[in-house]
Each structure stands twice: as structure tokens, then as C-alpha cells.
N, C-alpha and C. Protein backbone atom coordinates (compact mmCIF):
# COMPACT_ATOMS: atom_id res chain seq x y z
N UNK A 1 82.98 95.57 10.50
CA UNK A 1 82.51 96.93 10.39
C UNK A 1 83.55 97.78 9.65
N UNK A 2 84.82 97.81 10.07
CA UNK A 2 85.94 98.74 9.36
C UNK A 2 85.80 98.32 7.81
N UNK A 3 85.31 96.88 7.30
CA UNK A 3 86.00 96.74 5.82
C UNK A 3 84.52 96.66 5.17
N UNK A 4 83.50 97.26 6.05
CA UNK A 4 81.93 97.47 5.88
C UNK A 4 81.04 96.52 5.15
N UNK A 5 81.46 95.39 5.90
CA UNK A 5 80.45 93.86 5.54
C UNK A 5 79.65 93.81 6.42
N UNK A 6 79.61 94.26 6.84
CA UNK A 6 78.27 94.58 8.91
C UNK A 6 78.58 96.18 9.06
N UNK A 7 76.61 95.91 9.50
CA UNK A 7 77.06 97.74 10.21
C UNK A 7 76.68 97.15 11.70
N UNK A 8 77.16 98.28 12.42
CA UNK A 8 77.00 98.25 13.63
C UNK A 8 75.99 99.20 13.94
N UNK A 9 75.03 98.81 14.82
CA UNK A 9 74.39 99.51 15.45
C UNK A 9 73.94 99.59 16.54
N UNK A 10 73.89 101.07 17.40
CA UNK A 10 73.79 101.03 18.79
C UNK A 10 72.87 101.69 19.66
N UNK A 11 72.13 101.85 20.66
CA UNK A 11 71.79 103.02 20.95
C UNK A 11 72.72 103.81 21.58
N UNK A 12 72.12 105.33 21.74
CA UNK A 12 73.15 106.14 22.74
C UNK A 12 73.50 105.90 23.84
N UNK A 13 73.13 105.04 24.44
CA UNK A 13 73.06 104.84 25.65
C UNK A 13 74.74 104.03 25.64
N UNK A 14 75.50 104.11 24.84
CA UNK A 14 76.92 103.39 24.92
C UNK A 14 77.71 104.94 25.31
N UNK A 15 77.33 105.87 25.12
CA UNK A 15 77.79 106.87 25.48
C UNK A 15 78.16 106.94 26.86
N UNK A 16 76.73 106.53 27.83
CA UNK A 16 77.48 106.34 29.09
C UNK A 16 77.94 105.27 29.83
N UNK A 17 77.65 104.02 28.94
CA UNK A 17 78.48 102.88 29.42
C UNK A 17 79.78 102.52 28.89
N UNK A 18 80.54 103.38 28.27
CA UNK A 18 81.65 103.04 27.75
C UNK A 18 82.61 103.98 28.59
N UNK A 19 82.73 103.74 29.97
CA UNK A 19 83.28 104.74 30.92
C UNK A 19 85.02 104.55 30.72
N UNK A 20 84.95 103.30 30.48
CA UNK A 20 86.82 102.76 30.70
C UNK A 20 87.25 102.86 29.36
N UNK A 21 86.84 104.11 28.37
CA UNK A 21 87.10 103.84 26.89
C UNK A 21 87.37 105.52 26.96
N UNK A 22 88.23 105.46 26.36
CA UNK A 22 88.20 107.68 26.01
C UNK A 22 87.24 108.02 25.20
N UNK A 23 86.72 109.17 25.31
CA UNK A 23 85.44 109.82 24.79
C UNK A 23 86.37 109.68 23.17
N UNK A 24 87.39 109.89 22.85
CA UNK A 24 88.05 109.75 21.49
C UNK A 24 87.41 108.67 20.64
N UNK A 25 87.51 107.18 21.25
CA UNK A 25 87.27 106.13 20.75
C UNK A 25 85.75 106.20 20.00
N UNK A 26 84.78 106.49 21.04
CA UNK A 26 83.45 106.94 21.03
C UNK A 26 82.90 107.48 19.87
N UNK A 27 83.97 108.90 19.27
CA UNK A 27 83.86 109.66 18.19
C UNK A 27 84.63 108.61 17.61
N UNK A 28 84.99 107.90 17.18
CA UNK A 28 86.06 107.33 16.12
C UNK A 28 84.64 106.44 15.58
N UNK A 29 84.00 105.35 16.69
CA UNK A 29 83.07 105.48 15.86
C UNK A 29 81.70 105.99 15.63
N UNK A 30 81.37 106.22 16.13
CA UNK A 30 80.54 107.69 15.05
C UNK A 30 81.07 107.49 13.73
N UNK A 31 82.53 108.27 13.70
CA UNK A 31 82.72 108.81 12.18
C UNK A 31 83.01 107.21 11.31
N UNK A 32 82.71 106.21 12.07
CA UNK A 32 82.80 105.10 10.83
C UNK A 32 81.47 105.22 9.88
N UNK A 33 81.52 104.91 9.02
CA UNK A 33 80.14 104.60 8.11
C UNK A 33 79.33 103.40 8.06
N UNK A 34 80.13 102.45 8.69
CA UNK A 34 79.38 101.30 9.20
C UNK A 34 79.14 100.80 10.33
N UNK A 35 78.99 102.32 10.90
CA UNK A 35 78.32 102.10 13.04
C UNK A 35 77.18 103.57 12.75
N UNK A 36 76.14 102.46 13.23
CA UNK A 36 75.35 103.89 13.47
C UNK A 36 74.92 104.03 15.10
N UNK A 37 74.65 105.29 15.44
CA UNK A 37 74.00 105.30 16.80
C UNK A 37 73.10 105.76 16.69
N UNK A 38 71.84 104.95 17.21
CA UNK A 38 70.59 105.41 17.52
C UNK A 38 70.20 106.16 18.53
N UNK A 39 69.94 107.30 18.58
CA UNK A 39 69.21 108.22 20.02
C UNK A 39 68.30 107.65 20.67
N UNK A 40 68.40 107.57 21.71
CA UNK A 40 67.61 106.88 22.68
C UNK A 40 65.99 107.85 22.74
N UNK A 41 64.77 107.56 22.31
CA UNK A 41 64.06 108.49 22.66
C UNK A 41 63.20 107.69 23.61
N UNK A 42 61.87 108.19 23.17
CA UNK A 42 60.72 107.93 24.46
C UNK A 42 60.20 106.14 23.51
N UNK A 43 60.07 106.58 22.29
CA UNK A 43 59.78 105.06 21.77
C UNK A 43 61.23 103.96 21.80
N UNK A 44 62.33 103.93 22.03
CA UNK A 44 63.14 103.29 22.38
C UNK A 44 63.13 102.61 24.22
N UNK A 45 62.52 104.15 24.80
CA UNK A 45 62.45 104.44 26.04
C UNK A 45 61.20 102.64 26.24
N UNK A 46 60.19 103.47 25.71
CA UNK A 46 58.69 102.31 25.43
C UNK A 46 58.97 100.65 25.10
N UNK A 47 59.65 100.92 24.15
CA UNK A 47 60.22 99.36 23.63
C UNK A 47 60.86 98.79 25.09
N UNK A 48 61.74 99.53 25.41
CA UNK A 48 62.55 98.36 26.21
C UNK A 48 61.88 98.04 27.49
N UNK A 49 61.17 99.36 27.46
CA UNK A 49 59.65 98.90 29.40
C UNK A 49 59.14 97.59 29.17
N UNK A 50 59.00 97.86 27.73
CA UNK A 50 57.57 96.38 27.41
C UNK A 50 58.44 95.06 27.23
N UNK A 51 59.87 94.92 26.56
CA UNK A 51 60.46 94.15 26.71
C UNK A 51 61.02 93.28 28.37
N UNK A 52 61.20 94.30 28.89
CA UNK A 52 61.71 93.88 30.07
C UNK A 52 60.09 93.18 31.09
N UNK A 53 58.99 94.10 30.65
CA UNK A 53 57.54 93.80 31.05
C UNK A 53 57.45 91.70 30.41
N UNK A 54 57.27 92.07 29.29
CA UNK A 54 57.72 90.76 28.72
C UNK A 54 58.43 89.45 29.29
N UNK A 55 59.73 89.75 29.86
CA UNK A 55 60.70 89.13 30.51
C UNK A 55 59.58 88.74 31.92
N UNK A 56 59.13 89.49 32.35
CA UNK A 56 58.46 89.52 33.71
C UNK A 56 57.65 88.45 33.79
N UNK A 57 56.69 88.83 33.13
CA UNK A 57 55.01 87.67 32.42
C UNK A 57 55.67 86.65 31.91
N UNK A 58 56.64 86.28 30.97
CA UNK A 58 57.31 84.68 30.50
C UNK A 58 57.96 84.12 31.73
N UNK A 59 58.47 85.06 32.84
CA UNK A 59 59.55 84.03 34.03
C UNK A 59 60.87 84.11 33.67
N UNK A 60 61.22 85.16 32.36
CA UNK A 60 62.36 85.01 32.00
C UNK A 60 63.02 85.80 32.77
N UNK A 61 64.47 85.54 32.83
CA UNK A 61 65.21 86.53 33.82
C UNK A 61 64.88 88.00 33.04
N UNK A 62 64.46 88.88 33.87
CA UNK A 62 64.77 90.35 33.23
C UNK A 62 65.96 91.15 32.83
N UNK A 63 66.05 91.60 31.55
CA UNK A 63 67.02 92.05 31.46
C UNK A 63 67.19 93.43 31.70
N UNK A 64 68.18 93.62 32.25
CA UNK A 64 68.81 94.91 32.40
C UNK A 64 68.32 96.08 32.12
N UNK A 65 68.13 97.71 32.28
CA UNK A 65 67.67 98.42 31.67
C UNK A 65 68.66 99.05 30.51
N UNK A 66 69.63 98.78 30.87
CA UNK A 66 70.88 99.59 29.69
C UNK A 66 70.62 97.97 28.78
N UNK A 67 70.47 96.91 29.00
CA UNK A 67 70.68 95.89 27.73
C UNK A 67 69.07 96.13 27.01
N UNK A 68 68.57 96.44 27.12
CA UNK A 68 66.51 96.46 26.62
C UNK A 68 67.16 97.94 26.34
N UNK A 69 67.60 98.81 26.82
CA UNK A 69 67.98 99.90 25.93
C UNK A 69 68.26 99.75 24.22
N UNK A 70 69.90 98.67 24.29
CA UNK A 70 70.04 98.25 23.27
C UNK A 70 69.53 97.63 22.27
N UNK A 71 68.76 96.91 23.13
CA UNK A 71 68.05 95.73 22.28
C UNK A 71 66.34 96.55 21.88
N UNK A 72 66.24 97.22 22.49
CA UNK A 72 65.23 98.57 21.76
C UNK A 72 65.61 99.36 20.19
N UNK A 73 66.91 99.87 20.47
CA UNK A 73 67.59 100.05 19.35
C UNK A 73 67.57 99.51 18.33
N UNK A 74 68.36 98.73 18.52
CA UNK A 74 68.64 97.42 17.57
C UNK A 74 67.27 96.89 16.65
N UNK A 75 66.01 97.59 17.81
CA UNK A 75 64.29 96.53 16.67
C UNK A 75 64.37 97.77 16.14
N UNK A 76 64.22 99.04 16.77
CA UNK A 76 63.88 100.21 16.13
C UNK A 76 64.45 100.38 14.97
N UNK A 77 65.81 100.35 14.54
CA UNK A 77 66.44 100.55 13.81
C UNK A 77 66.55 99.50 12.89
N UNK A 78 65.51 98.44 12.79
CA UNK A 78 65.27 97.22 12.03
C UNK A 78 66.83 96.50 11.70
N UNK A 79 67.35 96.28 13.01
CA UNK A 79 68.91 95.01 12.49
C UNK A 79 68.24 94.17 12.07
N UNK A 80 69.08 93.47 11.80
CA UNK A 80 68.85 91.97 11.38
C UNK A 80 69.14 90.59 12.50
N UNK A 81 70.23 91.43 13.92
CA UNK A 81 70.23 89.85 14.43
C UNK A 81 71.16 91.52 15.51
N UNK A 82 71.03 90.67 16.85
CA UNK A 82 71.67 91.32 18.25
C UNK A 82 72.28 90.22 18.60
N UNK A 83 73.94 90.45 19.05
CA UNK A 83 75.15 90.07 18.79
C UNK A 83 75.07 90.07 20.45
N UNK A 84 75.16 89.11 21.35
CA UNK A 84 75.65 89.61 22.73
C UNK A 84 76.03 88.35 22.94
N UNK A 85 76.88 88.09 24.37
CA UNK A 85 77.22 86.84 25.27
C UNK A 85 76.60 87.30 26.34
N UNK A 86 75.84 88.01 26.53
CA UNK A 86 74.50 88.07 27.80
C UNK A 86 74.20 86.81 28.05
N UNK A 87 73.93 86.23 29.16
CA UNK A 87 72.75 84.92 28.77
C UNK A 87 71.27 85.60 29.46
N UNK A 88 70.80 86.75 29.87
CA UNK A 88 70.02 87.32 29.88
C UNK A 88 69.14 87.44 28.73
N UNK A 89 69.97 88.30 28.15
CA UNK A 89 69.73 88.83 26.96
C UNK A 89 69.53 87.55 25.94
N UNK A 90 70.20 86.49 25.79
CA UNK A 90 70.38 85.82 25.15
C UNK A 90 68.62 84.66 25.50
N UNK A 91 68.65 84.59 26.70
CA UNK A 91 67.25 84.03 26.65
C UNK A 91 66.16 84.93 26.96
N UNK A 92 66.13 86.43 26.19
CA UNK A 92 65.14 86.90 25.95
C UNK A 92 64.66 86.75 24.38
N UNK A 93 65.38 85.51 23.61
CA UNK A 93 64.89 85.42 22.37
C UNK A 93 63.32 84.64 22.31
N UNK A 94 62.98 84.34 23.63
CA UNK A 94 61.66 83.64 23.83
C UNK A 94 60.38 84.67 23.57
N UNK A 95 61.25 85.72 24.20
CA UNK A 95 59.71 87.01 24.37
C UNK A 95 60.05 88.19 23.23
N UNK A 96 61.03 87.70 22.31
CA UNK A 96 60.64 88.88 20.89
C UNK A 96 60.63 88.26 19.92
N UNK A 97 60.05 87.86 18.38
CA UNK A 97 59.75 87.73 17.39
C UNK A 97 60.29 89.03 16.55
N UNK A 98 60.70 89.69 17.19
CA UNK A 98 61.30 90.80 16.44
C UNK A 98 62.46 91.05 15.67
N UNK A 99 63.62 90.26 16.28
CA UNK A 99 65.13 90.36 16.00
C UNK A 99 65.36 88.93 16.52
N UNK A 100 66.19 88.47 15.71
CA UNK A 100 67.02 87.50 16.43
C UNK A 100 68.50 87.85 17.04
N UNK A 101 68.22 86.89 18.33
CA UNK A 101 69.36 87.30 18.89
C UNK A 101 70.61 86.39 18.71
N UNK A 102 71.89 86.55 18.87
CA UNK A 102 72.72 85.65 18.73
C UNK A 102 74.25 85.50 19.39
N UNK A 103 74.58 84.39 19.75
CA UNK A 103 75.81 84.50 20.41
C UNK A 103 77.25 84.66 19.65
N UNK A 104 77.68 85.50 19.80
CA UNK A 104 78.91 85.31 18.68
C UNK A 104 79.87 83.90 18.71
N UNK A 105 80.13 83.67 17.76
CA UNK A 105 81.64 82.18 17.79
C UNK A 105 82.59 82.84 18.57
N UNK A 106 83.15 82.48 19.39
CA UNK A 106 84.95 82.98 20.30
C UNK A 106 85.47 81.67 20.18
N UNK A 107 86.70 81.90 19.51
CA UNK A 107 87.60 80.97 19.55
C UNK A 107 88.02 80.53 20.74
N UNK A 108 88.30 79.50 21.45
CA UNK A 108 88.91 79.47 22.45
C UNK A 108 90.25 79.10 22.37
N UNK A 109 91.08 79.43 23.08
CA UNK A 109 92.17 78.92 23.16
C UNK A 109 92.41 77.59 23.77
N UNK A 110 93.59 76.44 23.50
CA UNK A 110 93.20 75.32 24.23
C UNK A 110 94.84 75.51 25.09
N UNK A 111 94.51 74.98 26.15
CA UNK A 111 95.35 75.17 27.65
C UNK A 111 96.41 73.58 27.33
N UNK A 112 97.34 73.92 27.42
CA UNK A 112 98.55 72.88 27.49
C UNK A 112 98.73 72.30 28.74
N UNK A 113 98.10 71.38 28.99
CA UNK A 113 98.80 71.18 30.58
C UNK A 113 99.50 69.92 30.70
């Protein structure tokens, strides 16, 4: 995002889950050009009911209301792919055709013993 090969995008709703972060950070990005935040409205609101509705009717674990927040966002705002290590979230790629979802690579470190 800083060297703007990916944008980021979020809904507002990071506003109130980013409690252990200073409201500073928050504005820092905002003012990047490659993070956008999406306002949470009533059709974000809609998306994520029916998603999580979705989750219900497949047997899939339901996800969260702050993660179907995001992942509302994320269709609304037409991404291209939702970035999480949820495994919630991660096996709600059954019940959207909308976005793909994806796990990021983490390096691991390997333990010397």
C-alpha cells in the first residue's frame, strides 16, 4: 500500500475496532492514497445480514458481524480478493461468488531446538 501496488480497502467499521491503535494511526491512513474507507451504510448494513444469512442456510460457521461488515465493504467497493487469516471468514468463500477470499503467505520462522 505505501509504494501503491495494492490499495487497501476497508469499511468504517475499523474505526471502532482498532481500539489498541491511536486515533493518529487511523488518520495516517485515511491520508494514504492507497487505503480507502468505505462508510458503512444501510446497503453495506444489507450485504453483510444476507451474508451471514448465507453462512446460516450452507452450515457454514457464521461469521462475525464486524467481519460481514468488512467483507460487505470489500464487494461493495468491487476489490478484487479479501485478505484475512479468519478461518471463518475464510470458509465463507463457499457462500459468495462475489470476491475471492484469501489467506495471506506468513513466513514462518523455523525454531532451533
Amino acid at each position: 500500500m505505501l509504494t501503491s501496488k495494492v490499495e487497501i480497502v476497508s469499511g468504517s467499521v475499523l474505526i471502532t475496532e482498532l481500539i489498541k491503535v491511536p486515533r493518529e494511526y487511523i488518520e495516517s491512513l485515511k491520508a494514504c492514497p492507497a487505503f480507502e474507507m468505505v462508510q458503512t451504510n444501510d446497503s453495506v448494513y444489507n450485504l453483510a445480514r444476507d451474508l451471514r444469512e448465507r453462512c446460516r442456510a450452507n452450515g457454514t460457521s457464521v461469521i462475525k458481524t464486524p467481519d460481514a461488515l468488512h467483507l460487505a465493504s470489500a464487494i461493495l467497493s468491487r476489490a478484487d480478493e479479501f485478505w484475512t487469516t479468519d478461518g471463518r471468514i475464510l470458509n465463507a468463500q463457499v457462500i459468495t461468488s462475489e470476491i475471492k477470499i484469501c489467506k495471506p503467505h506468513v513466513e514462518q520462522l523455523r525454531l532451533i531446538l
